[in-house]
Protein backbone atom coordinates (compact mmCIF):
# COMPACT_ATOMS: atom_id res chain seq x y z
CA UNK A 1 0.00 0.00 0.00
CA UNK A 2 1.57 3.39 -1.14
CA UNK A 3 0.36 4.70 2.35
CA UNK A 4 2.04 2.06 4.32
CA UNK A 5 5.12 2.33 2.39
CA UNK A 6 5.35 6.45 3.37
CA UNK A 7 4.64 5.90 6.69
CA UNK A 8 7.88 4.53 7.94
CA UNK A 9 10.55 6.64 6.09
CA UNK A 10 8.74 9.45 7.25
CA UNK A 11 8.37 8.83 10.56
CA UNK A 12 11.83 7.97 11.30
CA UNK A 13 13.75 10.80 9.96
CA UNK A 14 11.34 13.33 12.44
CA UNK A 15 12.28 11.70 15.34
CA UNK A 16 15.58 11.36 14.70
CA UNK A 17 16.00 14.81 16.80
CA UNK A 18 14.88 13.57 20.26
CA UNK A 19 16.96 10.04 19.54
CA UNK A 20 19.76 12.19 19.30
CA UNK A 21 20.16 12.28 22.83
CA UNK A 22 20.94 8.84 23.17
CA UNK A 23 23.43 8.53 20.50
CA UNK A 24 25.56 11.43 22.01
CA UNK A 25 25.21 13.50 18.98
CA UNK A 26 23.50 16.04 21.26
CA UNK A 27 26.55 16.09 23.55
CA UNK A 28 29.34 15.74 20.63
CA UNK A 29 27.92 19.34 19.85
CA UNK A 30 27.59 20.43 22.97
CA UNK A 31 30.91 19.95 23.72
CA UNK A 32 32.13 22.19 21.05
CA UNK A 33 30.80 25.28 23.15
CA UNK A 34 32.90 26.03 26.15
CA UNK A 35 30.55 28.35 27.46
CA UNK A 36 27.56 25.84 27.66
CA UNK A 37 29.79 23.10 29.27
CA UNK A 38 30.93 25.91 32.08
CA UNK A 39 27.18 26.20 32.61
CA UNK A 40 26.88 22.92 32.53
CA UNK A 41 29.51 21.69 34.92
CA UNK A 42 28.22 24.65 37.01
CA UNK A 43 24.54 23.61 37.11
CA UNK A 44 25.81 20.58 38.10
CA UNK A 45 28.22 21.50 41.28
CA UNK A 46 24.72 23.45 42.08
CA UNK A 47 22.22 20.42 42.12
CA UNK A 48 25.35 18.77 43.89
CA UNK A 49 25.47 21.43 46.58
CA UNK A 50 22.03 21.37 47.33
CA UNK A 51 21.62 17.27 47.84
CA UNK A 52 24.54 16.89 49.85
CA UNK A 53 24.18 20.19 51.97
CA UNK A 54 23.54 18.49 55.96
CA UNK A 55 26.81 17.28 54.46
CA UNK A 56 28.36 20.43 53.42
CA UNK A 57 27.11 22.84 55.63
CA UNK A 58 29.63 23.67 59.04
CA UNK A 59 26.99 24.71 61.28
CA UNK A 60 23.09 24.83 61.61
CA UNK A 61 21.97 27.32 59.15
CA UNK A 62 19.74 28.83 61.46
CA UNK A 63 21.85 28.50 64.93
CA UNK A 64 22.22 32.37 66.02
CA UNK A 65 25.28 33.40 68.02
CA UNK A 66 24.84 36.83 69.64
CA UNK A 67 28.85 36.69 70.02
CA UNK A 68 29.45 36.68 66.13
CA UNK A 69 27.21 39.16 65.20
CA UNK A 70 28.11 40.47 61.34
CA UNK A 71 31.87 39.25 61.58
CA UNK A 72 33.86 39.03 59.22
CA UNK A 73 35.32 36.56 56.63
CA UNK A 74 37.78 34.18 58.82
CA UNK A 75 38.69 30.64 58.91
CA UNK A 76 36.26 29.86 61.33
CA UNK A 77 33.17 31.34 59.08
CA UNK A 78 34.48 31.20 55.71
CA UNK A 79 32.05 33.89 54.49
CA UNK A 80 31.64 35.31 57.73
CA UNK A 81 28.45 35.89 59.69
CA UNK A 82 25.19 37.99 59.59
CA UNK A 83 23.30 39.92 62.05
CA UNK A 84 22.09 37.20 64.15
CA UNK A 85 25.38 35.61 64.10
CA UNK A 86 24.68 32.55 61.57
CA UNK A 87 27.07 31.33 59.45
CA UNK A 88 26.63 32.68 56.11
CA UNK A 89 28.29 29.70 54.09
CA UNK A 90 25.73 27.34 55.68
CA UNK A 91 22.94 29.78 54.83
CA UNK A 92 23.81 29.95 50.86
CA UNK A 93 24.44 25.86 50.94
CA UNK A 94 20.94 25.32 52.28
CA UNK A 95 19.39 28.53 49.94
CA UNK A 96 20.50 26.56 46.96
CA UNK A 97 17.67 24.04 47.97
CA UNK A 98 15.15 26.88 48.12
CA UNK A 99 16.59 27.95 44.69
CA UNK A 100 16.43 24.90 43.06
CA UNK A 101 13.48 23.68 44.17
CA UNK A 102 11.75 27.02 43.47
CA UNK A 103 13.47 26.90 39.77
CA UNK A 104 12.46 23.07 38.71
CA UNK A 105 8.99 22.94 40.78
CA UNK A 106 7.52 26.34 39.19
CA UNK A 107 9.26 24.73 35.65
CA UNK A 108 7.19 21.61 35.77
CA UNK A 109 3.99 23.35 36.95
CA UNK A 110 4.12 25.36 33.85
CA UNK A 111 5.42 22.84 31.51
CA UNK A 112 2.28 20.39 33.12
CA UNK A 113 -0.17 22.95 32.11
CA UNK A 114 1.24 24.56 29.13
CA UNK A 115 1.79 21.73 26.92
CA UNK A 116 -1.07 19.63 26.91
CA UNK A 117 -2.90 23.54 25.88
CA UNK A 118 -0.44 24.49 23.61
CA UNK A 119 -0.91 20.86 21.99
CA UNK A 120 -4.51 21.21 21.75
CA UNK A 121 -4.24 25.17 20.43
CA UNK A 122 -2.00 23.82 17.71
CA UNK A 123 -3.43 20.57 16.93
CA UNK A 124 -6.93 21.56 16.72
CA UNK A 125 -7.41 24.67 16.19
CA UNK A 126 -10.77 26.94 15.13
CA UNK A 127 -12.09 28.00 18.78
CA UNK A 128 -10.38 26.21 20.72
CA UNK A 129 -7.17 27.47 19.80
CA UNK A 130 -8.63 31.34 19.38
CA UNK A 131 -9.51 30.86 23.37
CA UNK A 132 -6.32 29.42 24.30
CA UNK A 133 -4.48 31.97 22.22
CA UNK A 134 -6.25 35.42 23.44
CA UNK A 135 -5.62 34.07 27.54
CA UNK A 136 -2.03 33.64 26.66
CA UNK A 137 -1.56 37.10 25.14
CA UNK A 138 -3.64 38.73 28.03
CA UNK A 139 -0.93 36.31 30.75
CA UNK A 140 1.73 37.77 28.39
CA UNK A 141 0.54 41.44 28.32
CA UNK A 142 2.00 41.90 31.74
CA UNK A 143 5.58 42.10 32.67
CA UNK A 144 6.41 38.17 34.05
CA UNK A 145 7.96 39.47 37.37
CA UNK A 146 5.29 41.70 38.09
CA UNK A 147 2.57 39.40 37.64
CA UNK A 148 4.46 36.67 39.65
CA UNK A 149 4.78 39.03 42.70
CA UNK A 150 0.83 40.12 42.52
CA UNK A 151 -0.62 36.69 42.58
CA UNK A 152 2.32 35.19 45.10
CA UNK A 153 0.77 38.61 47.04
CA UNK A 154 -2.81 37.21 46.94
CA UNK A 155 -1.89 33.49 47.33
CA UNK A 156 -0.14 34.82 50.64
CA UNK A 157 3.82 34.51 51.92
CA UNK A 158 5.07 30.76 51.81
CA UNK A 159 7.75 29.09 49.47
CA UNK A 160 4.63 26.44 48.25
CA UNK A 161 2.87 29.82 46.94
CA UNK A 162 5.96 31.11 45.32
CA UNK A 163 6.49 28.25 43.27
CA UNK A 164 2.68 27.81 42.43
CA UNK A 165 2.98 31.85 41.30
CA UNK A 166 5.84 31.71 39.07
CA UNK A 167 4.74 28.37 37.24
CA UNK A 168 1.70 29.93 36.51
CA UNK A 169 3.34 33.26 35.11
CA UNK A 170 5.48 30.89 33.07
CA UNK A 171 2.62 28.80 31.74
CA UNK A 172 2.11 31.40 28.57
CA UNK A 173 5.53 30.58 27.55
CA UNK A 174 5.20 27.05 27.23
CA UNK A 175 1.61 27.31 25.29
CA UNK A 176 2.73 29.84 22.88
CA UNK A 177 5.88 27.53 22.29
CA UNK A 178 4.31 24.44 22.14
CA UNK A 179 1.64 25.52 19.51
CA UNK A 180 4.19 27.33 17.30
CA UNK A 181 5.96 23.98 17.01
CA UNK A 182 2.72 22.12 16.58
CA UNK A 183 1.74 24.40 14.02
CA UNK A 184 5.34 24.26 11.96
CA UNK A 185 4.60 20.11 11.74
CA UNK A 186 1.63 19.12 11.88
CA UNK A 187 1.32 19.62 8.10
CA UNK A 188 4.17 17.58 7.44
CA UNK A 189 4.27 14.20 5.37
CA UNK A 190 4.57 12.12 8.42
CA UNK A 191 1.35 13.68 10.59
CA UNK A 192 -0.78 12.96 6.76
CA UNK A 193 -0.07 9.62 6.81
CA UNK A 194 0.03 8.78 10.73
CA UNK A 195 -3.52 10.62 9.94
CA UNK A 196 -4.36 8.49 6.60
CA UNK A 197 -3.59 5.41 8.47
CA UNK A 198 -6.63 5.80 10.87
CA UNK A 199 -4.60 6.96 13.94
CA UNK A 200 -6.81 9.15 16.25
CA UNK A 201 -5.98 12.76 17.29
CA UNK A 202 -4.65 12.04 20.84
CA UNK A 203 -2.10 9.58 19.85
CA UNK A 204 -0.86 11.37 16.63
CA UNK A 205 -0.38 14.93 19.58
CA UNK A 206 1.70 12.89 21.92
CA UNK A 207 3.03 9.94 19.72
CA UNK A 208 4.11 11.78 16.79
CA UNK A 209 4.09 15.51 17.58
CA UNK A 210 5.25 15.60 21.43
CA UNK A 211 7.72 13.60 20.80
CA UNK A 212 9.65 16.16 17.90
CA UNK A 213 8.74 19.32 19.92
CA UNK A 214 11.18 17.85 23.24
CA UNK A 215 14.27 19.11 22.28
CA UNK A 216 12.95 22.97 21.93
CA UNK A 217 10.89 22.42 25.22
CA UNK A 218 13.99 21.40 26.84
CA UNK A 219 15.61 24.24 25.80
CA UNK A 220 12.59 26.64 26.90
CA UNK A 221 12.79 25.47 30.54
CA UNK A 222 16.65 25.56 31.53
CA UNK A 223 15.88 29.40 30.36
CA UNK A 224 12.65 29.71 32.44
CA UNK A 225 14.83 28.14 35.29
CA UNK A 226 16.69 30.65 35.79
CA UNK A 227 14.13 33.12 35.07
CA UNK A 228 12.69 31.14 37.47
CA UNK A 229 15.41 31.53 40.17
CA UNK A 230 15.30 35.22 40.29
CA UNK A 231 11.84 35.16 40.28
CA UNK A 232 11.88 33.45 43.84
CA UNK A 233 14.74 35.56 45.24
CA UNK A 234 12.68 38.58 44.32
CA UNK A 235 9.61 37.34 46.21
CA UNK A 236 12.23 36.36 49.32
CA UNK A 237 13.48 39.60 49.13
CA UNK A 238 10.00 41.25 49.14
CA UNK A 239 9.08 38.56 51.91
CA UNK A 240 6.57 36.68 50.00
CA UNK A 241 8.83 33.60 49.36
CA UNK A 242 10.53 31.42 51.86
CA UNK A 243 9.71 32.71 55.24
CA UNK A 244 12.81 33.33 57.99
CA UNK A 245 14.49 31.93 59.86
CA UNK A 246 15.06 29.22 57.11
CA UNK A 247 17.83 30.20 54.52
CA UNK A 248 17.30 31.68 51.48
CA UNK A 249 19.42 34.11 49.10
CA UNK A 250 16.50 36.62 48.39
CA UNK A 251 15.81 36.60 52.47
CA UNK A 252 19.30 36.98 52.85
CA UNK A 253 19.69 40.25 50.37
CA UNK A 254 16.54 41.60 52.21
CA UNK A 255 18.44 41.24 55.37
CA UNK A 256 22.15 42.13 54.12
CA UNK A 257 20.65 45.74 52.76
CA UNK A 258 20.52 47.68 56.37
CA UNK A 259 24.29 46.62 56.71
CA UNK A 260 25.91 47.62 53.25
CA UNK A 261 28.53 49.65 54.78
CA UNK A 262 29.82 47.97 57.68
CA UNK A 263 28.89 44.08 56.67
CA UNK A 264 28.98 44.15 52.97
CA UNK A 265 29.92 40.07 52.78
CA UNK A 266 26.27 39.84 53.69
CA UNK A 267 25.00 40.79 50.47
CA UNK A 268 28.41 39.73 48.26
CA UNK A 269 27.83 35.97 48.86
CA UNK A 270 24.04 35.32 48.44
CA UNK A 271 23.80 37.37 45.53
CA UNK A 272 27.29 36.23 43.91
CA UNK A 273 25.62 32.66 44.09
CA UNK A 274 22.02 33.96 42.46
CA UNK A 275 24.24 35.11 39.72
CA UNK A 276 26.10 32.33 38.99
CA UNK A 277 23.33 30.28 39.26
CA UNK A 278 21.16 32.19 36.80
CA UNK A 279 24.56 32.46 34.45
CA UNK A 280 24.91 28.93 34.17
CA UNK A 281 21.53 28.11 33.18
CA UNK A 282 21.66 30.70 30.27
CA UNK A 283 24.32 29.58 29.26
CA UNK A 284 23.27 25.83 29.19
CA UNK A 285 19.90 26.99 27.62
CA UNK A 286 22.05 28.91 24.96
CA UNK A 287 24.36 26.09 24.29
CA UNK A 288 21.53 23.39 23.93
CA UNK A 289 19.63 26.31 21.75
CA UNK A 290 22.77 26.21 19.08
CA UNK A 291 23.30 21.69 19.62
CA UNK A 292 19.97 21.35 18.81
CA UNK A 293 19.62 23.39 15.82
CA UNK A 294 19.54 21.28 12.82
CA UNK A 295 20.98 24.17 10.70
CA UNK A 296 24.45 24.75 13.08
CA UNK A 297 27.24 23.08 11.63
């Protein structure tokens, strides 16, 4: 059957992009750019940091010692103390929890909700994908940080609000994404005859389309990551985030800002580590941006 026959070559050569990853193509190129395997190894010492920190950490992030009040660097607090005394090291290795948790929990939230709609806007289109469409450019009409802050404001102060705020801002991102892509393939050869062989809707969206669209999703969220990260610091800062006394580096800031002159390690350390952390993932995101293009040499 001249159907049959089309189906198989055409199928193949589509996914070929997300099989990549398993035949180290996608890190041969990757390797070529220095700056994406800094971010890389970075991202990694990061994630590192923040599973083995009771391991790490000198001293009880949130043990106060009103005889070490805002001291400074020294061997016995490597990045000295703050105003209650605590050891500032063991604050930033617990933070990057906070961080990281903040950055990949918010991520999947909006990658959980904003696929599956950006699938359906793309894939189906007519009215559903004219509703899906105008809520995503209303979401996108306002500022990402902004919006973030006013609903973590009206969800009220915790780290679990946080994270629900920022995956929600993010959401947009991921549906106006995901339908471009659908709506670049889903005229393709392969989709007509995946179609033409009697497969319904649902599995030709997540066999056939998902499945091509990974790679530029995967790039999307390290980017939103870090986004992400300074999204939560901000809201920590503002004291909407992760509530004191437990560690984290937008707290920290808030906290290190009344003592600028005569403590300014307070503020150095927590936001030297919120901008190598964001740094890294850009650069990642940038480096798997250029290995995954089919047109870089």
């Amino acid at each position: 059957m001249p159907t049959i026959a089309t189906t198989k070559p055409a199928v193949s050569p589509k996914i070929s992009s997300v099989t990549n990853f398993f035949h180290g193509r996608l890190w041969r190129r990757l390797s070529k750019r220095k700056s994406a395997l800094v971010g890389l190894f970075v991202v990694l010492f990061v994630v590192a940091v923040a599973i083995l920190a009771p391991l790490l950490a000198p001293y009880d992030p949130a043990s106060q010692s009103w005889t070490a009040v805002r001291k400074a660097p020294s061997m016995a607090h490597l990045f000295g103390t703050d105003e209650a005394g605590r050891d500032i090291l063991s604050r930033i290795i617990w933070g990057t929890r906070a961080s990281l948790l903040a950055g990949l929990t918010s991520v999947g939230i909006a990658m959980a909700i904003g696929v599956p709609l950006g699938l359906a806007a793309g894939f189906l289109g007519g009215v559903v994908d004219g509703f899906i469409s105008r809520f995503t450019d209303a979401m996108l009409a306002c500022p990402f940080l902004i919006l973030a802050i006013a609903l973590a404001a009206f969800l009220g102060p915790s780290l679990t609000n946080a994270m629900l705020a920022i995956g929600i801002t993010a959401m947009p991102l991921f549906i106006r994404l995901t339908r471009g892509q659908v709506l670049s393939i889903r005229a393709e050869e392969y989709i007509e005859a995946a179609s033409a062989v009697g497969n319904p809707r649902w599995r030709i969206a997540v066999r056939h389309i998902l499945p091509n669209i990974l790679p530029q999703l995967m790039v999307q969220a390290t980017l939103t990551i870090a986004s992400a990260i300074i999204a939560e610091a901000s809201m920590s800062f503002l004291g909407l985030g992760l509530q004191p006394p437990a560690p984290s580096w937008g707290s920290m800031l808030n906290s290190a800002q009344r003592f600028m002159s005569n403590a300014p390690w307070m503020a150095l350390w927590p936001g030297m580590a919120i901008f190598m952390t964001v740094l890294s993932f850009n650069l990642l995101g940038d480096g798997l941006r250029d290995a995954l293009d089919p047109r870089s040499r």
